[in-house]
PDB file of N, CA and C in Angstrom:
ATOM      1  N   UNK A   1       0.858  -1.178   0.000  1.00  0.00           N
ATOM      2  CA  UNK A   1       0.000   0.000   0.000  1.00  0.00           C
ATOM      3  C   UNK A   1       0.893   1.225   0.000  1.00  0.00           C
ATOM      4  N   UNK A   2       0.469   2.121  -0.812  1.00  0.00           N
ATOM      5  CA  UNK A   2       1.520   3.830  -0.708  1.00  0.00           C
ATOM      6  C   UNK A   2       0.291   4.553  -1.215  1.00  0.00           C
ATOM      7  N   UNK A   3       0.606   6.477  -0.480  1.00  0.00           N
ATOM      8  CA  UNK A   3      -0.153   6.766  -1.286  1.00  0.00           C
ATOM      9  C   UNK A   3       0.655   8.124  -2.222  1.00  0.00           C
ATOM     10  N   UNK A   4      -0.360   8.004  -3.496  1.00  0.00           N
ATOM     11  CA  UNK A   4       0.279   9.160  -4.566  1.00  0.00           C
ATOM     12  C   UNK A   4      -1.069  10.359  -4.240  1.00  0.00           C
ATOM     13  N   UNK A   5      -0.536  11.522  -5.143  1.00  0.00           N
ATOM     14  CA  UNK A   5      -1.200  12.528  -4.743  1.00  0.00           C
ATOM     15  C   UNK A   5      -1.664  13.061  -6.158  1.00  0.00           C
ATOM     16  N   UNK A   6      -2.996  13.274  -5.977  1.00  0.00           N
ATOM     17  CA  UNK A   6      -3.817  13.618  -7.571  1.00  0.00           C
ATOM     18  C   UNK A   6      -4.572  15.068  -6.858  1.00  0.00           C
ATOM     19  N   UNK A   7      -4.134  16.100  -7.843  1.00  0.00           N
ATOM     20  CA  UNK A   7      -4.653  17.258  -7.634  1.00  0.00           C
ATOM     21  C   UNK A   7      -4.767  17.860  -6.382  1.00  0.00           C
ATOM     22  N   UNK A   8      -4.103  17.299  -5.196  1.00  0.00           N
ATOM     23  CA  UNK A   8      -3.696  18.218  -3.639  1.00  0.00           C
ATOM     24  C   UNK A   8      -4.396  17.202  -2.558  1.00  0.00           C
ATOM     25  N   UNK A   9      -5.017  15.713  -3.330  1.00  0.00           N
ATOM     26  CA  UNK A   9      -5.860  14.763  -2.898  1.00  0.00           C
ATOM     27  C   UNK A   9      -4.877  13.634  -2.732  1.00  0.00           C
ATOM     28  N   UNK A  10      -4.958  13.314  -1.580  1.00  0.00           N
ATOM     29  CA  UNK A  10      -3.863  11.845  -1.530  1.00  0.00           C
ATOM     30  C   UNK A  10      -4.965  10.365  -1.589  1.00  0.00           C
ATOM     31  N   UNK A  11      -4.507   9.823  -2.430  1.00  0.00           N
ATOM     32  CA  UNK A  11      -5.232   8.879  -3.182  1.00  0.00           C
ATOM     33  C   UNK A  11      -4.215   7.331  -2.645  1.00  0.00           C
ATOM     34  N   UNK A  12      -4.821   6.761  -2.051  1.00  0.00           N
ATOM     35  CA  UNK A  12      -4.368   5.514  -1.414  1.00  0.00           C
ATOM     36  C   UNK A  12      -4.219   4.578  -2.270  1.00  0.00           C
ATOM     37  N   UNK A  13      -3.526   3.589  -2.949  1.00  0.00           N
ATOM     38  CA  UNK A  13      -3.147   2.451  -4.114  1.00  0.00           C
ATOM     39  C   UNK A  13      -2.460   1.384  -3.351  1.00  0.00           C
ATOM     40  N   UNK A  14      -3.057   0.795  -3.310  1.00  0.00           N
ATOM     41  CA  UNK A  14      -3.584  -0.868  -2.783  1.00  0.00           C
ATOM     42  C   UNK A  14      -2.970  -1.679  -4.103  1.00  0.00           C
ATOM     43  N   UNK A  15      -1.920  -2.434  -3.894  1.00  0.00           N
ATOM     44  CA  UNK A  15      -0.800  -3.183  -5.036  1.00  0.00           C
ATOM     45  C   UNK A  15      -1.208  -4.935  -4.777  1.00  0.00           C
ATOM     46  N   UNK A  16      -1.922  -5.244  -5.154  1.00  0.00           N
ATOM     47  CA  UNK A  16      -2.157  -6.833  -5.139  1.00  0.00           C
ATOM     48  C   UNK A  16      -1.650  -7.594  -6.347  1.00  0.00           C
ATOM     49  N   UNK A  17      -0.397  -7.913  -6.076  1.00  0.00           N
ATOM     50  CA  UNK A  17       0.493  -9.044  -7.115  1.00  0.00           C
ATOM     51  C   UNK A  17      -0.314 -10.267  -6.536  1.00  0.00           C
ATOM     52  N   UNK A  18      -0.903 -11.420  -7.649  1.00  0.00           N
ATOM     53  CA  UNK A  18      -0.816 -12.698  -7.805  1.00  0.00           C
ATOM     54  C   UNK A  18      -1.874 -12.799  -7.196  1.00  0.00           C
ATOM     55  N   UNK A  19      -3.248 -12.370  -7.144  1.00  0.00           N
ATOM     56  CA  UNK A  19      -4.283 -12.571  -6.765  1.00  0.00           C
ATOM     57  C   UNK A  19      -5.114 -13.712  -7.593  1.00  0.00           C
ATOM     58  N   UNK A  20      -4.979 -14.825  -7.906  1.00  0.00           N
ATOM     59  CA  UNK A  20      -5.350 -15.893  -8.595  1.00  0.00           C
ATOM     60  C   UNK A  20      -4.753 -15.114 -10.131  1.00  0.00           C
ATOM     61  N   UNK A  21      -3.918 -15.438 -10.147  1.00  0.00           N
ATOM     62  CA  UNK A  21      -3.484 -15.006 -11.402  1.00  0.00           C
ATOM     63  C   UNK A  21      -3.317 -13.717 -12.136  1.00  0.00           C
ATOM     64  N   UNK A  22      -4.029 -12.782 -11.086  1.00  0.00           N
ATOM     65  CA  UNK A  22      -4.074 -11.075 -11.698  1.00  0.00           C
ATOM     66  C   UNK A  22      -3.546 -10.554 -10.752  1.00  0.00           C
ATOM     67  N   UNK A  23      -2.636  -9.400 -11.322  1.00  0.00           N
ATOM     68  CA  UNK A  23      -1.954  -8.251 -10.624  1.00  0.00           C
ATOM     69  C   UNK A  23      -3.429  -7.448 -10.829  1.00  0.00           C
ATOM     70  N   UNK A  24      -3.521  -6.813  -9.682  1.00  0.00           N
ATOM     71  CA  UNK A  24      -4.430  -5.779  -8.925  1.00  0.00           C
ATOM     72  C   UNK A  24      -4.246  -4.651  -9.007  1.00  0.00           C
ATOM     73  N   UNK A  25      -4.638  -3.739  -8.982  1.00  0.00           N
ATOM     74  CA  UNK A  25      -4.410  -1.984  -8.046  1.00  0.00           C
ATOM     75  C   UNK A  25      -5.658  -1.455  -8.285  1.00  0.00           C
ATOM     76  N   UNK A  26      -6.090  -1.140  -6.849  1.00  0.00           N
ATOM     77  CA  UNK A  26      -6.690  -0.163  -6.318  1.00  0.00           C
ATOM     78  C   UNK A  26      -6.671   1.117  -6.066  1.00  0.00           C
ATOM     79  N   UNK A  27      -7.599   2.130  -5.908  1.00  0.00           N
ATOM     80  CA  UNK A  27      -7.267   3.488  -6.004  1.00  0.00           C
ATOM     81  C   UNK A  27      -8.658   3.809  -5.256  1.00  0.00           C
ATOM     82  N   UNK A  28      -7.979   4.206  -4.031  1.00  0.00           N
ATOM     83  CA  UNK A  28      -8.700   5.018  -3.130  1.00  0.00           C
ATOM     84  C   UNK A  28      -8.679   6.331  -2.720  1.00  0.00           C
ATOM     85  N   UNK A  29      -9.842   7.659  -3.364  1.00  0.00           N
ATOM     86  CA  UNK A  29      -9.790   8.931  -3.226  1.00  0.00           C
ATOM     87  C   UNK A  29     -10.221   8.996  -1.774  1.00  0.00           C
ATOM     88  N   UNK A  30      -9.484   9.999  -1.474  1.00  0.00           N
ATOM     89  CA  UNK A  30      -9.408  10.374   0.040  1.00  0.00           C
ATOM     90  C   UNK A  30     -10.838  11.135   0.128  1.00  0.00           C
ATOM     91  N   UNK A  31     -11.153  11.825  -0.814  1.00  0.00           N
ATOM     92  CA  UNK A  31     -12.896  12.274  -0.843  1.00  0.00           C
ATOM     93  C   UNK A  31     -13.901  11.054  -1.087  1.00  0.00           C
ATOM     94  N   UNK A  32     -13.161  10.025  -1.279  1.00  0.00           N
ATOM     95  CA  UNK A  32     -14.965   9.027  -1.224  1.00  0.00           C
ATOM     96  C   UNK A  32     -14.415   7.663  -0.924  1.00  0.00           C
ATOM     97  N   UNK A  33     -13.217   7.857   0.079  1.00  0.00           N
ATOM     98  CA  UNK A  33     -12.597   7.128   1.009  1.00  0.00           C
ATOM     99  C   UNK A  33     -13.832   5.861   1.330  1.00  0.00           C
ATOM    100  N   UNK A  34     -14.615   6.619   2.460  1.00  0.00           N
ATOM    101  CA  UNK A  34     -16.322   5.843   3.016  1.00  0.00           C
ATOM    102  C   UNK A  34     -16.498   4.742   2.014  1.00  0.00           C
ATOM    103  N   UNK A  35     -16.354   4.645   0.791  1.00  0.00           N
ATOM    104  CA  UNK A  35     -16.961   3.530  -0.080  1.00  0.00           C
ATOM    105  C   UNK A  35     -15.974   2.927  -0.559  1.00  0.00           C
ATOM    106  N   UNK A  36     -14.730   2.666  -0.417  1.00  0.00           N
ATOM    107  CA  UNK A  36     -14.201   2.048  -0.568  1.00  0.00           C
ATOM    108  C   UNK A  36     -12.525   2.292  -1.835  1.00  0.00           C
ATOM    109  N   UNK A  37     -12.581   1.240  -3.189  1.00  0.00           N
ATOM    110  CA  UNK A  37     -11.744   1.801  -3.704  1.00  0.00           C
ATOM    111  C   UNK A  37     -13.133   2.473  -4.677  1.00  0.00           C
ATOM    112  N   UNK A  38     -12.428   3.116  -5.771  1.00  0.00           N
ATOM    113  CA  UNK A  38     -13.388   4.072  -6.586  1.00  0.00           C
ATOM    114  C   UNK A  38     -13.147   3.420  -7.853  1.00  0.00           C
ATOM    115  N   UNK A  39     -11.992   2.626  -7.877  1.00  0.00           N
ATOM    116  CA  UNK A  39     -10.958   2.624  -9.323  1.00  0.00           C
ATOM    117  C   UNK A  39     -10.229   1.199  -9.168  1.00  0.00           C
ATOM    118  N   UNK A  40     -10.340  -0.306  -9.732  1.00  0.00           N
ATOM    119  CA  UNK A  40      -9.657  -0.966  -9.740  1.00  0.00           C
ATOM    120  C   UNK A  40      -9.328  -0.843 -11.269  1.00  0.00           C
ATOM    121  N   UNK A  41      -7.815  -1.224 -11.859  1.00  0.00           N
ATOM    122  CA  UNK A  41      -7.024  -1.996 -12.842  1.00  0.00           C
ATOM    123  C   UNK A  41      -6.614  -3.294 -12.522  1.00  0.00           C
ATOM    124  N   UNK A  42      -7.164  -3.992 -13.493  1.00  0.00           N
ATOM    125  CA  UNK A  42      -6.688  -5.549 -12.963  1.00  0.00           C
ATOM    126  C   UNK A  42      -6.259  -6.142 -14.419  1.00  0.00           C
ATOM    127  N   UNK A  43      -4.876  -7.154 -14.423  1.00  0.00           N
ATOM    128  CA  UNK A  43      -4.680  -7.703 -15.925  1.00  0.00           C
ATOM    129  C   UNK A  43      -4.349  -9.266 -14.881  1.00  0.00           C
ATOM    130  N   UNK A  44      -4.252  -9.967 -16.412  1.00  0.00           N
ATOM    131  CA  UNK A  44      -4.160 -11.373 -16.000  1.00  0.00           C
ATOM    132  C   UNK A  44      -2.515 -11.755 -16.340  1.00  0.00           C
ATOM    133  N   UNK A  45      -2.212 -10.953 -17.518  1.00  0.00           N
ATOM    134  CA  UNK A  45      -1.286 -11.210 -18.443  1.00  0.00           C
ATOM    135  C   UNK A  45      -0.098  -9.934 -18.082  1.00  0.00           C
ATOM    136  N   UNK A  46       1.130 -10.745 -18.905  1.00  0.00           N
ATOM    137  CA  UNK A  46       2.069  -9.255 -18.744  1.00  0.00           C
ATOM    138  C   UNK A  46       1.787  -7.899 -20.050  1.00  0.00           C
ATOM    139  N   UNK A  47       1.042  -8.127 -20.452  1.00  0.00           N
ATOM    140  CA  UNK A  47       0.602  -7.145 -22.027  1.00  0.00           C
ATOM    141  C   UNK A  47      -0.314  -6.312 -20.964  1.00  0.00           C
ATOM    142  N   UNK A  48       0.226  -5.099 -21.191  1.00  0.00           N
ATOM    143  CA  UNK A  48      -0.319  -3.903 -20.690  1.00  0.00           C
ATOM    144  C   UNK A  48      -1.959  -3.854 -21.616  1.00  0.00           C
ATOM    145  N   UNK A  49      -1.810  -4.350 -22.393  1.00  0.00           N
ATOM    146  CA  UNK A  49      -3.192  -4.221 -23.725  1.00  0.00           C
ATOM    147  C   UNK A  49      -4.139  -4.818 -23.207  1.00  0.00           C
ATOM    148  N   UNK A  50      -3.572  -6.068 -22.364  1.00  0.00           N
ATOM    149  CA  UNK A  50      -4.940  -6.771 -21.610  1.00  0.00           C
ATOM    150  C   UNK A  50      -5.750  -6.118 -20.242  1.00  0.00           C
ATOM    151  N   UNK A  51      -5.142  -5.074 -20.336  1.00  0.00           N
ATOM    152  CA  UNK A  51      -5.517  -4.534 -18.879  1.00  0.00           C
ATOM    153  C   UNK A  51      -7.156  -3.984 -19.277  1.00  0.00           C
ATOM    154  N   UNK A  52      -7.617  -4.475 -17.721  1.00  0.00           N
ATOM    155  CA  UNK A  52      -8.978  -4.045 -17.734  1.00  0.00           C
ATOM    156  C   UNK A  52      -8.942  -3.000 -16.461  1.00  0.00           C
ATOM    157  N   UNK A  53     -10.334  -2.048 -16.918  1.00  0.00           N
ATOM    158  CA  UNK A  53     -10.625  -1.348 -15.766  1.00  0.00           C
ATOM    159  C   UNK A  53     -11.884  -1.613 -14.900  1.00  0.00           C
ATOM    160  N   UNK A  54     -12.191  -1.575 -13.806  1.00  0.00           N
ATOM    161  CA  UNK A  54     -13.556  -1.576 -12.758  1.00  0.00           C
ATOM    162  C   UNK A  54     -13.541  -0.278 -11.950  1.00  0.00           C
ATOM    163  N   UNK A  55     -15.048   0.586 -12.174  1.00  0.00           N
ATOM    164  CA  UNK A  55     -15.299   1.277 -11.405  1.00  0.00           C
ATOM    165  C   UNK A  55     -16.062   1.121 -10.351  1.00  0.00           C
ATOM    166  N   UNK A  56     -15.975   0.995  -9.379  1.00  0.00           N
ATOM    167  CA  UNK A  56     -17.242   0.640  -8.428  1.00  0.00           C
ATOM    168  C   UNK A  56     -18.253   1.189  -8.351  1.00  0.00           C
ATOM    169  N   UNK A  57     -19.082   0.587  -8.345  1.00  0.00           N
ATOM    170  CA  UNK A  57     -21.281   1.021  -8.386  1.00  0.00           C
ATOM    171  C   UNK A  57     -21.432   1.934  -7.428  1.00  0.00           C
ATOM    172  N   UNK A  58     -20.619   2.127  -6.530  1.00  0.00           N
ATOM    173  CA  UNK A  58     -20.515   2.985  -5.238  1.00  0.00           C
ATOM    174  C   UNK A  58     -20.518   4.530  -5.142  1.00  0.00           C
ATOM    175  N   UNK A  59     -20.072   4.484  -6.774  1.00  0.00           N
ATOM    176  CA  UNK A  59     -19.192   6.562  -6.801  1.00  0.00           C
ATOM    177  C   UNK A  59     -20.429   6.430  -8.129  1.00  0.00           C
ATOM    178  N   UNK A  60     -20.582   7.971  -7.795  1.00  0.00           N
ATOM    179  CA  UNK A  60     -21.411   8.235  -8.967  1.00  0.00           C
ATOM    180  C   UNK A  60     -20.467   8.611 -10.572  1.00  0.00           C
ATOM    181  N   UNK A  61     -19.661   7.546 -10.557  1.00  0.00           N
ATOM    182  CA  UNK A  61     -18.448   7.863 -12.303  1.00  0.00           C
ATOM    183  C   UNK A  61     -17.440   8.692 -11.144  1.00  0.00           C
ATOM    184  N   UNK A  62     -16.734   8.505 -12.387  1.00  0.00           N
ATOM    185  CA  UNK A  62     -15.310   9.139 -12.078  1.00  0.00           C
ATOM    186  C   UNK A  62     -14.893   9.952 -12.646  1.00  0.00           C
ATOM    187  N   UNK A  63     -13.999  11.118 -12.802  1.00  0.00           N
ATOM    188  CA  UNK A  63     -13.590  11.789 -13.150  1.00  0.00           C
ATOM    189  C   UNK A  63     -12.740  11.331 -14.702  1.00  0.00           C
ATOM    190  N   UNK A  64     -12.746  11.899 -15.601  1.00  0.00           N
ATOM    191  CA  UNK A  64     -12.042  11.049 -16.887  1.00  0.00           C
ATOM    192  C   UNK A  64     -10.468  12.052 -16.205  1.00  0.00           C
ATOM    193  N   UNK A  65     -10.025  12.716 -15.688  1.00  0.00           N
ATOM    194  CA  UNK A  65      -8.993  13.159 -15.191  1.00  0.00           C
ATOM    195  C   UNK A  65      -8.717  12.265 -14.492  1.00  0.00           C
ATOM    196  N   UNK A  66      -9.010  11.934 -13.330  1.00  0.00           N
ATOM    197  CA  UNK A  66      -8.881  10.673 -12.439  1.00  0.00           C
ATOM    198  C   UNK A  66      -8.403   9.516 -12.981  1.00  0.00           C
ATOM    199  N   UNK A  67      -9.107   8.935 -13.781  1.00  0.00           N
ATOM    200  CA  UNK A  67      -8.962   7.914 -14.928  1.00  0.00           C
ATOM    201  C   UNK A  67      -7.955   8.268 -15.647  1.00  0.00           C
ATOM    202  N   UNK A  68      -7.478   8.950 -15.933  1.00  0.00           N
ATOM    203  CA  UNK A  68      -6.408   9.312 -17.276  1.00  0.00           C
ATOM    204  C   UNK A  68      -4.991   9.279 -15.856  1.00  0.00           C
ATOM    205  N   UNK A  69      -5.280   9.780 -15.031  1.00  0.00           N
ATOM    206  CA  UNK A  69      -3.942   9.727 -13.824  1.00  0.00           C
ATOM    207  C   UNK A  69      -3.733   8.396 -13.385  1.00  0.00           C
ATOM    208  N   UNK A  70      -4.656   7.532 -13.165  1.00  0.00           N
ATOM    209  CA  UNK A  70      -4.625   6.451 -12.706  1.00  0.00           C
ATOM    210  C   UNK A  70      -4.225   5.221 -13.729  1.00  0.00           C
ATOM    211  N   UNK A  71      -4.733   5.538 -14.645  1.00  0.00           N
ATOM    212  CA  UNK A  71      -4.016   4.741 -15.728  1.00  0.00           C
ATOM    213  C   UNK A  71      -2.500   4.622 -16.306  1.00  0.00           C
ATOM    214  N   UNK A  72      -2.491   6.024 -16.334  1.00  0.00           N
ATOM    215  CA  UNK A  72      -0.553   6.297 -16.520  1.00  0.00           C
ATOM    216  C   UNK A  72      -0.198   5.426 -15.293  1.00  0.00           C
ATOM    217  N   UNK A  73      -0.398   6.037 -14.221  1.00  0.00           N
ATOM    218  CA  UNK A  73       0.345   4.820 -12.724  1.00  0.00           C
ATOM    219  C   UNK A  73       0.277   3.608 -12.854  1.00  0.00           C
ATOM    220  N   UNK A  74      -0.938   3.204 -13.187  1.00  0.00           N
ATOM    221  CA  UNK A  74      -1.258   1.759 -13.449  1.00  0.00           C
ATOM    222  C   UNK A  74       0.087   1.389 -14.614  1.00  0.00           C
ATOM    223  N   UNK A  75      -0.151   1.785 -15.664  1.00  0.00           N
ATOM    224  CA  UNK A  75       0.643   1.361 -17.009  1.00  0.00           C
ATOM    225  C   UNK A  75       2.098   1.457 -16.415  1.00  0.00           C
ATOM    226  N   UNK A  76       2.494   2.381 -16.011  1.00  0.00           N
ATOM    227  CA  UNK A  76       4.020   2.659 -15.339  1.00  0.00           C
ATOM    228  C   UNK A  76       4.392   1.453 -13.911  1.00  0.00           C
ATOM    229  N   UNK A  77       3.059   0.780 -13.385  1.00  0.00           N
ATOM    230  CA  UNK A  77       3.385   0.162 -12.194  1.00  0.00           C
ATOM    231  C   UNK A  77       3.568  -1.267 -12.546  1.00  0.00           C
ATOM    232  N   UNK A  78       2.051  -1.701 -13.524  1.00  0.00           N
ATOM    233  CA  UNK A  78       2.034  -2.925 -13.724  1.00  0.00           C
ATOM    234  C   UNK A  78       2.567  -3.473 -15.731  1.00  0.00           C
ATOM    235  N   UNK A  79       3.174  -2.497 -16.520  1.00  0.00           N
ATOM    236  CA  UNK A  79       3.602  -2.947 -17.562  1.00  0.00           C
ATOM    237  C   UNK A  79       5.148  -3.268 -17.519  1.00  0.00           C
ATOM    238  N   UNK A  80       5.606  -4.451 -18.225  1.00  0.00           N
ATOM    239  CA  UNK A  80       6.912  -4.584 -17.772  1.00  0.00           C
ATOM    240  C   UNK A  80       8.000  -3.748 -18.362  1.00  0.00           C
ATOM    241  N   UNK A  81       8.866  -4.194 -17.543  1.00  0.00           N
ATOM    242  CA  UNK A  81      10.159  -2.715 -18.162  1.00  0.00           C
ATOM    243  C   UNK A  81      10.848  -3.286 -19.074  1.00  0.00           C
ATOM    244  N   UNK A  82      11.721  -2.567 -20.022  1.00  0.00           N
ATOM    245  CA  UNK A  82      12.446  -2.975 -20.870  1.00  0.00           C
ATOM    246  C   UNK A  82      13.817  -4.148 -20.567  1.00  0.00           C
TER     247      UNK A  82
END
């Protein structure tokens, strides 16, 4: 667990390697903390291409800013390096 900081908001990211076969990350906004994460990325595979996203039913949508920050992290955390 660490947290990064989106727009002056510290956003909590929850790192689950090898969860039956999928690397994880979570993304918890410190404004809608109460419900949980807001934002999972989950892949099965090492191809960044397979990556899927889940928003939780909980937040009314997300910010496509949010989403566009969280994805770079995601892609930079869970795609492999050269």
């Amino acid at each position: 667990m660490r947290y990064e900081e989106f727009n002056g908001r510290r956003v909590q990211v929850i790192d689950f390697d090898d969860v039956s076969g999928e690397r994880v990350l979570e993304f918890i906004d410190s404004n809608t903390e109460e419900v949980g994460a807001v934002l999972a990325v989950y892949n099965t595979s090492d191809e960044w291409a397979n990556a899927k996203v889940s928003i939780s039913p909980r937040v009314d949508g997300v910010s496509v800013e949010f989403m566009d920050w969280a994805l770079r992290l995601a892609q930079r955390t869970m795609a492999p390096g050269p």
